[in-house]
Protein backbone atom coordinates (compact mmCIF):
# COMPACT_ATOMS: atom_id res chain seq x y z
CA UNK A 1 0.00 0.00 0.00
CA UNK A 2 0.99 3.41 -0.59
CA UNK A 3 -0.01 6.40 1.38
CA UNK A 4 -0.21 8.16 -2.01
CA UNK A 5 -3.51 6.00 -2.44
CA UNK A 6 -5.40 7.41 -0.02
CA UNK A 7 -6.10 10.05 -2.61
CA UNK A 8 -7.44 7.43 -5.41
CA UNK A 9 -9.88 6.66 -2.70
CA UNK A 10 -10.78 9.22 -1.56
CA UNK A 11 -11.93 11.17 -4.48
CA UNK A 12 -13.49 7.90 -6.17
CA UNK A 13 -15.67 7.57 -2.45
CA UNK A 14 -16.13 11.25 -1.83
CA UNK A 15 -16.37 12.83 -5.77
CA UNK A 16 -18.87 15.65 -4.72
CA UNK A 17 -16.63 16.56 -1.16
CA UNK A 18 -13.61 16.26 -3.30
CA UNK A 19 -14.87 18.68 -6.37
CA UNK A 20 -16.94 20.98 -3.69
CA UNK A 21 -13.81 21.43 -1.91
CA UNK A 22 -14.15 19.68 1.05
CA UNK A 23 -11.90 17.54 1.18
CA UNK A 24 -8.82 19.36 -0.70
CA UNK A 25 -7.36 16.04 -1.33
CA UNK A 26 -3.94 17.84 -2.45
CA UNK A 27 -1.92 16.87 -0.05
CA UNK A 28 1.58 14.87 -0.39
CA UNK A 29 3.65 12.42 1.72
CA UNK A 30 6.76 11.64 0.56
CA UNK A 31 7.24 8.76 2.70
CA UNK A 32 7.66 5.23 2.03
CA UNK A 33 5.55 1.63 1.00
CA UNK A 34 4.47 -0.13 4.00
CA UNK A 35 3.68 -3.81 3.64
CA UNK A 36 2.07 -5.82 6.36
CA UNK A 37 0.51 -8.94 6.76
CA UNK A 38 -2.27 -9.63 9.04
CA UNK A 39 -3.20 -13.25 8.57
CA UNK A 40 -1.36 -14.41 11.57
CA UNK A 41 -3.11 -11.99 13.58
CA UNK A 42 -6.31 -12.95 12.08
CA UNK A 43 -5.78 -16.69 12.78
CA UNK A 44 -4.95 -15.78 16.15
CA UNK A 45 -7.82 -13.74 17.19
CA UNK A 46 -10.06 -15.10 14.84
CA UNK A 47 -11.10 -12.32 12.68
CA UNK A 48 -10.79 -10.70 9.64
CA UNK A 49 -9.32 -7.16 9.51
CA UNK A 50 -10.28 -4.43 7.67
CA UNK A 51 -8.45 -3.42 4.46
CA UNK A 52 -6.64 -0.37 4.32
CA UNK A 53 -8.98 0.87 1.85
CA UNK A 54 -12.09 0.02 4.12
CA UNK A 55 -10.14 2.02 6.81
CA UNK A 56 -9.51 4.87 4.70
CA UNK A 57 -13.20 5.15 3.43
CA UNK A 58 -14.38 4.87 6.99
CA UNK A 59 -12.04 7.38 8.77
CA UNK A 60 -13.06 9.86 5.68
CA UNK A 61 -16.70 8.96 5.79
CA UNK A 62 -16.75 9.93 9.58
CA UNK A 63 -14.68 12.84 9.02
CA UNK A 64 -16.66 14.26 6.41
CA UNK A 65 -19.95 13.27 8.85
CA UNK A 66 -17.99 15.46 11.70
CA UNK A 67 -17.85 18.72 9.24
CA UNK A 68 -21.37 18.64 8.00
CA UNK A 69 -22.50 18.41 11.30
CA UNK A 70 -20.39 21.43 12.61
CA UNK A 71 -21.52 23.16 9.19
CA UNK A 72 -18.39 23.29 7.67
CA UNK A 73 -18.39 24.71 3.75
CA UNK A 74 -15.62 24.76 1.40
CA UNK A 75 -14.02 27.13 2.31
CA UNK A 76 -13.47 26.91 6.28
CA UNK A 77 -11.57 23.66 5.63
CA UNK A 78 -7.69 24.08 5.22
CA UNK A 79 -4.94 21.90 4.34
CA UNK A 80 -1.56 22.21 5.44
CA UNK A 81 1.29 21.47 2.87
């Protein structure tokens, strides 16, 4: 996975958020590819984990929820870069 991705879902889960501004979705990490396996904590606890893209459209999704609620519009929302 790269953290780069979070963008690709973001704007193909949140296309209005994204366009209205939102969610800026402009931001860069310059960091590094993280690869994990979870199946021996799955067999261990018996459960199946979340992807990362489940996580990511879940932690947005709530997110987004959070700034509707407080009324947030386009242009209150700032991104640092």
């Amino acid at each position: 996975m790269q953290w780069e991705d979070i963008k690709v879902y973001t704007k193909k889960n949140f296309p209005q958020e994204v366009e209205k501004g939102l969610l800026p979705n402009s931001g860069f990490f310059s960091g590094f590819t993280l690869k994990c396996d979870s199946s021996k904590v799955e067999k261990v606890l018996g459960i199946k984990l979340k992807s990362f893209q489940d996580m990511i459209v879940d932690l947005v999704g709530q997110y987004v929820e959070l700034l509707k609620n407080e009324g947030a519009s386009e242009t209150t929302i700032k991104v640092v870069t």
